[in-house]
N, C-alpha and C. Protein backbone atom coordinates (compact mmCIF):
# COMPACT_ATOMS: atom_id res chain seq x y z
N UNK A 1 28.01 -18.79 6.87
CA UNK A 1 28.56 -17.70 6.11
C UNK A 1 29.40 -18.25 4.96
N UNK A 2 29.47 -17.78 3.99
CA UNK A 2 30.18 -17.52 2.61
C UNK A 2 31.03 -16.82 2.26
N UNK A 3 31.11 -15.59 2.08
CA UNK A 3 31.68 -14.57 1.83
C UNK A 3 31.46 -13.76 2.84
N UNK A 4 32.11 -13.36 3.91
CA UNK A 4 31.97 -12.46 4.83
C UNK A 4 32.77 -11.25 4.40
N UNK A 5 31.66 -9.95 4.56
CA UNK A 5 33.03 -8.85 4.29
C UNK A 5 32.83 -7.81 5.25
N UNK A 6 31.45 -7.62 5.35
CA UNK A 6 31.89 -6.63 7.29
C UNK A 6 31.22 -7.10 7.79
N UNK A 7 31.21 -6.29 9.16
CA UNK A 7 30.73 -6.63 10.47
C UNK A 7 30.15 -5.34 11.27
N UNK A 8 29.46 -5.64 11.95
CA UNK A 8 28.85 -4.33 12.78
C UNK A 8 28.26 -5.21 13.88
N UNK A 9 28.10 -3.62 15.11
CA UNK A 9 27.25 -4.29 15.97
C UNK A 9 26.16 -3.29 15.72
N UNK A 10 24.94 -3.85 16.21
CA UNK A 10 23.52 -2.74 16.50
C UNK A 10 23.87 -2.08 17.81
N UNK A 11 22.45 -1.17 18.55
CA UNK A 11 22.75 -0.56 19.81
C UNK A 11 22.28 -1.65 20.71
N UNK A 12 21.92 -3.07 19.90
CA UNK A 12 20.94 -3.83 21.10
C UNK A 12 22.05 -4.96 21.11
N UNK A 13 23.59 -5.10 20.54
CA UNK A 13 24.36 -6.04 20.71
C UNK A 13 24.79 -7.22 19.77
N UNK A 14 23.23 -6.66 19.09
CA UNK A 14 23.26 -8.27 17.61
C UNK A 14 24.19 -7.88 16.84
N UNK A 15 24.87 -8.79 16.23
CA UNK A 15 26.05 -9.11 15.18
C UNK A 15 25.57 -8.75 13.87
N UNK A 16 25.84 -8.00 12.76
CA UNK A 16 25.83 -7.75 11.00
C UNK A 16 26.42 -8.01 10.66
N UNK A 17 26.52 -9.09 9.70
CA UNK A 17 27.41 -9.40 8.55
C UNK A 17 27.21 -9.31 7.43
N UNK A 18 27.60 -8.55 6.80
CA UNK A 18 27.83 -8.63 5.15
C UNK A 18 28.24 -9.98 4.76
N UNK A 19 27.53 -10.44 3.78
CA UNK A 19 28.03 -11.19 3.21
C UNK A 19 27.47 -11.66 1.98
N UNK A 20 28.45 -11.57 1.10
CA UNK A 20 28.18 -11.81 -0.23
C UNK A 20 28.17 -13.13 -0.92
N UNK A 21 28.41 -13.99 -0.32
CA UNK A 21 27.97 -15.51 -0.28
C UNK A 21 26.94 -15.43 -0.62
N UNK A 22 25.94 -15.09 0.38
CA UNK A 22 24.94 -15.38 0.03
C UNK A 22 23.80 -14.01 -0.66
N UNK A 23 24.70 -12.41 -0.34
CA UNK A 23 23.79 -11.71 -0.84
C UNK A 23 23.29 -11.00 -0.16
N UNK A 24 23.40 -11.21 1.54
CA UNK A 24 22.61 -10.76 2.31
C UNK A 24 22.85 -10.11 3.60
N UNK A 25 22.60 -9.58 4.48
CA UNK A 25 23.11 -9.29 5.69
C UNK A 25 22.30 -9.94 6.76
N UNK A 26 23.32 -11.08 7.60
CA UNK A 26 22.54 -11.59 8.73
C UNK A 26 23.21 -10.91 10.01
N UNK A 27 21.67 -11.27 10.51
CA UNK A 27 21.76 -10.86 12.12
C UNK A 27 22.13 -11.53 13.02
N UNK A 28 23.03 -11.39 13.91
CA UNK A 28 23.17 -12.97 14.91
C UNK A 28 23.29 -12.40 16.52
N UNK A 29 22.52 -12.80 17.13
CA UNK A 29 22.28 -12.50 18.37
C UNK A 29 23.66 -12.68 18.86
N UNK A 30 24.13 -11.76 20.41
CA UNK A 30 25.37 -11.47 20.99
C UNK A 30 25.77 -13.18 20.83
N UNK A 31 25.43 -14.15 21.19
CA UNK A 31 25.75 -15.41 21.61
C UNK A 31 26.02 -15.70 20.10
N UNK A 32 26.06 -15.42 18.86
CA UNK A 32 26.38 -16.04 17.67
C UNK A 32 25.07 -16.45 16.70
N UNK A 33 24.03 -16.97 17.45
CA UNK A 33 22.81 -17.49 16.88
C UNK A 33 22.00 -16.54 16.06
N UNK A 34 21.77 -16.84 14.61
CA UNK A 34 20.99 -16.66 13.59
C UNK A 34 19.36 -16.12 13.88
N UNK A 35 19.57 -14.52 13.72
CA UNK A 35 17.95 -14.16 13.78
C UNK A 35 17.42 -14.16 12.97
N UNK A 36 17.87 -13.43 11.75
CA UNK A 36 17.35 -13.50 10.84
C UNK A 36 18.26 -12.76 9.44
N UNK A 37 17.76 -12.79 8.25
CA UNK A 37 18.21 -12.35 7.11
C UNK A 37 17.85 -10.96 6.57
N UNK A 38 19.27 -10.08 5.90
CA UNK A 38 18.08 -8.99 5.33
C UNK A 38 18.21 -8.84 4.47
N UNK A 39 17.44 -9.10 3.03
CA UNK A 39 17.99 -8.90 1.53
C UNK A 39 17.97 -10.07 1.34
N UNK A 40 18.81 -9.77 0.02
CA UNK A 40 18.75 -11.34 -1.02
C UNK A 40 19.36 -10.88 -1.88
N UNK A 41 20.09 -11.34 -2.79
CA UNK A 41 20.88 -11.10 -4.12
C UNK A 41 20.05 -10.84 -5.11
N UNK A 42 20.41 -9.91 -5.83
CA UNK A 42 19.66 -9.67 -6.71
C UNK A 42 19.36 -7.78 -7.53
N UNK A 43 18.95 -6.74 -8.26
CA UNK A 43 18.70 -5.46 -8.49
C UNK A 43 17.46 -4.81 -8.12
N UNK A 44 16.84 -5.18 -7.33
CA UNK A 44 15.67 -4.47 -7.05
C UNK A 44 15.83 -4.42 -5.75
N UNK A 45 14.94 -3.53 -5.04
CA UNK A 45 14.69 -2.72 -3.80
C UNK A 45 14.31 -4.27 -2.65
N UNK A 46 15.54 -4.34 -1.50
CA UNK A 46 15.70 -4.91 -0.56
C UNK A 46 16.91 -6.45 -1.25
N UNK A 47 16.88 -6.12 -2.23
CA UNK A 47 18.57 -6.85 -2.90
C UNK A 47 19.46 -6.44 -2.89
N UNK A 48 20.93 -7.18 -2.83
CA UNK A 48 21.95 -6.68 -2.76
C UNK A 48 23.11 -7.07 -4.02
N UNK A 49 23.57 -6.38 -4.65
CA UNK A 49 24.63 -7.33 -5.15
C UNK A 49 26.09 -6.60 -4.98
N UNK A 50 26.69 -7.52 -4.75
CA UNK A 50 28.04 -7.28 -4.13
C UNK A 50 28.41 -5.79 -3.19
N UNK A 51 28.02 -6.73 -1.93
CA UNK A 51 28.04 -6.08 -0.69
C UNK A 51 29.00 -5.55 -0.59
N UNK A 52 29.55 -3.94 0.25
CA UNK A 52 30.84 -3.82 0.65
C UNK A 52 30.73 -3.44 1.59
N UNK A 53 29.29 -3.01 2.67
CA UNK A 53 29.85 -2.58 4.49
C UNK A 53 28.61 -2.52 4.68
N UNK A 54 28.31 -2.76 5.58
CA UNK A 54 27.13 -2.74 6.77
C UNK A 54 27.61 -1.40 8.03
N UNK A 55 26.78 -0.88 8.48
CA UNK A 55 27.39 -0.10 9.53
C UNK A 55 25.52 0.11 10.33
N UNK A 56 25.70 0.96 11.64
CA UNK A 56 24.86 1.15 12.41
C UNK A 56 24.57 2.54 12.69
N UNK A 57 23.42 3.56 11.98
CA UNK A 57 23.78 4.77 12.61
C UNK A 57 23.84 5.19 14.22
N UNK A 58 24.13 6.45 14.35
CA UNK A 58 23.84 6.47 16.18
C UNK A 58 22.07 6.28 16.26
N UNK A 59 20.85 6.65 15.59
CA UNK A 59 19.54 6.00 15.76
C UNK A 59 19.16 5.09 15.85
N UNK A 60 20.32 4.31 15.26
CA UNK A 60 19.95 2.60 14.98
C UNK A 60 19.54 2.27 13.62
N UNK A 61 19.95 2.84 12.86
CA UNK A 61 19.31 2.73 11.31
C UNK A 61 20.64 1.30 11.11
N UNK A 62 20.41 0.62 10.12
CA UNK A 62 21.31 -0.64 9.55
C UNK A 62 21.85 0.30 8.38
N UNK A 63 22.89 0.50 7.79
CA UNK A 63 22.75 1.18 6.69
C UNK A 63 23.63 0.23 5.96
N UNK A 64 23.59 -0.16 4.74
CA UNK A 64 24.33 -0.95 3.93
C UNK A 64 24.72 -0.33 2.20
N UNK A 65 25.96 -0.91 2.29
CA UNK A 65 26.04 -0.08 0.70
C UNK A 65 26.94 -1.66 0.05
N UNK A 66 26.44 -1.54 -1.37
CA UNK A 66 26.79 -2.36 -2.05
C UNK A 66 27.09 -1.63 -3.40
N UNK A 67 27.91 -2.72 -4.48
CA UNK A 67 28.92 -2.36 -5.53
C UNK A 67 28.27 -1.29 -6.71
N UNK A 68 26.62 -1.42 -6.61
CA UNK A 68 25.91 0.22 -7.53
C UNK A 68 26.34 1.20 -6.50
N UNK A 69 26.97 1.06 -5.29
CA UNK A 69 26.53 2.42 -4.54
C UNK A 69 25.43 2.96 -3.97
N UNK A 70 24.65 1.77 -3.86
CA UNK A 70 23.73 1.91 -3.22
C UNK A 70 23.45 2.17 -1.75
N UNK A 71 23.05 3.03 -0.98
CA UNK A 71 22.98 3.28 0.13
C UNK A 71 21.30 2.79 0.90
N UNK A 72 20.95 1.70 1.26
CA UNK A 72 19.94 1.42 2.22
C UNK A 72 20.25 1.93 3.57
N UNK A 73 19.03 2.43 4.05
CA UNK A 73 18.88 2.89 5.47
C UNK A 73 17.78 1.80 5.79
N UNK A 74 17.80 0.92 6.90
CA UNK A 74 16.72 0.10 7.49
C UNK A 74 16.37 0.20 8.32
N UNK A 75 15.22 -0.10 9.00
CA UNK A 75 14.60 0.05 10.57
C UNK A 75 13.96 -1.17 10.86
N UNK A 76 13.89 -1.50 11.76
CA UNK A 76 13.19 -2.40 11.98
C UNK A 76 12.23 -2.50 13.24
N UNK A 77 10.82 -2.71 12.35
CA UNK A 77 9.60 -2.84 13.54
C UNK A 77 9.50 -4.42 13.65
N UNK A 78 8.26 -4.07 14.64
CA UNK A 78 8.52 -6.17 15.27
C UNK A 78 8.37 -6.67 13.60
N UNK A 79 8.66 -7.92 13.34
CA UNK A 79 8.27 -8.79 12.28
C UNK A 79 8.14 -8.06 10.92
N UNK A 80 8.76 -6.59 10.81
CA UNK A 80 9.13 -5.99 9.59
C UNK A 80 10.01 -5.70 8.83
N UNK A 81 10.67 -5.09 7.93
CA UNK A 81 11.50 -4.68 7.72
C UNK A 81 11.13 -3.51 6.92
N UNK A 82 11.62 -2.41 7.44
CA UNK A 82 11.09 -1.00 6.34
C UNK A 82 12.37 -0.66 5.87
N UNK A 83 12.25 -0.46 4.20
CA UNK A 83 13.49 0.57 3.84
C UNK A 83 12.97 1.95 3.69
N UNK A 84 13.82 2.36 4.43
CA UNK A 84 13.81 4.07 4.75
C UNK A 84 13.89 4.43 3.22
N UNK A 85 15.05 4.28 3.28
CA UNK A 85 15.62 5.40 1.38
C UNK A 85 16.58 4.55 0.92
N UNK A 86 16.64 4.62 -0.31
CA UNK A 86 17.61 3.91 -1.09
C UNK A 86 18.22 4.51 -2.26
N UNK A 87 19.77 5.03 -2.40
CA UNK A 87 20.15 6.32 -3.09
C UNK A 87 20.83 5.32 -3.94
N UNK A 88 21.25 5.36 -5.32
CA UNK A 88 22.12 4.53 -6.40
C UNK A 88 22.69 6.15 -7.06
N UNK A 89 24.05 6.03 -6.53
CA UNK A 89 24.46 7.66 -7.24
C UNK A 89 25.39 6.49 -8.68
């Protein structure tokens, strides 16, 4: 981590971090260990630039908002990543 700025848990226990170090929100299994990445720095759809919260809905959606105001909703199927909707007010 780099820039850490939130944190969340999912309903399955894994760790979210915001972090703007690198741009991205990682996942880290209850034990700490690195699943995987979501995003990347950058203005287009599944980028982030300057993260400010990660959170978990009660469905399990990832929802993340960064410094446009952008609101991602994510889901995740095996080995996917779908963005639901993505609002820039």
């Amino acid at each position: 981590m780099k820039e850490p700025v939130d944190i969340a848990v999912d309903i399955d226990g894994n760790i979210l971090v915001a972090d703007n170090g690198i741009g991205s929100i990682l996942v880290l299994e209850p034990s700490g260990k690195l699943m995987r990445n979501i995003g990347s720095p950058g203005n287009e759809k599944g980028h982030f630039k300057d993260l400010s919260s990660v959170t978990v809905a009660p469905n399990g959606d990832i929802v993340v908002a960064d410094s446009r105001i952008q609101v991602s909703s994510l889901l995740w199927f095996p080995f996917e990543l779908i963005f639901l909707n993505i609002s820039v007010y």
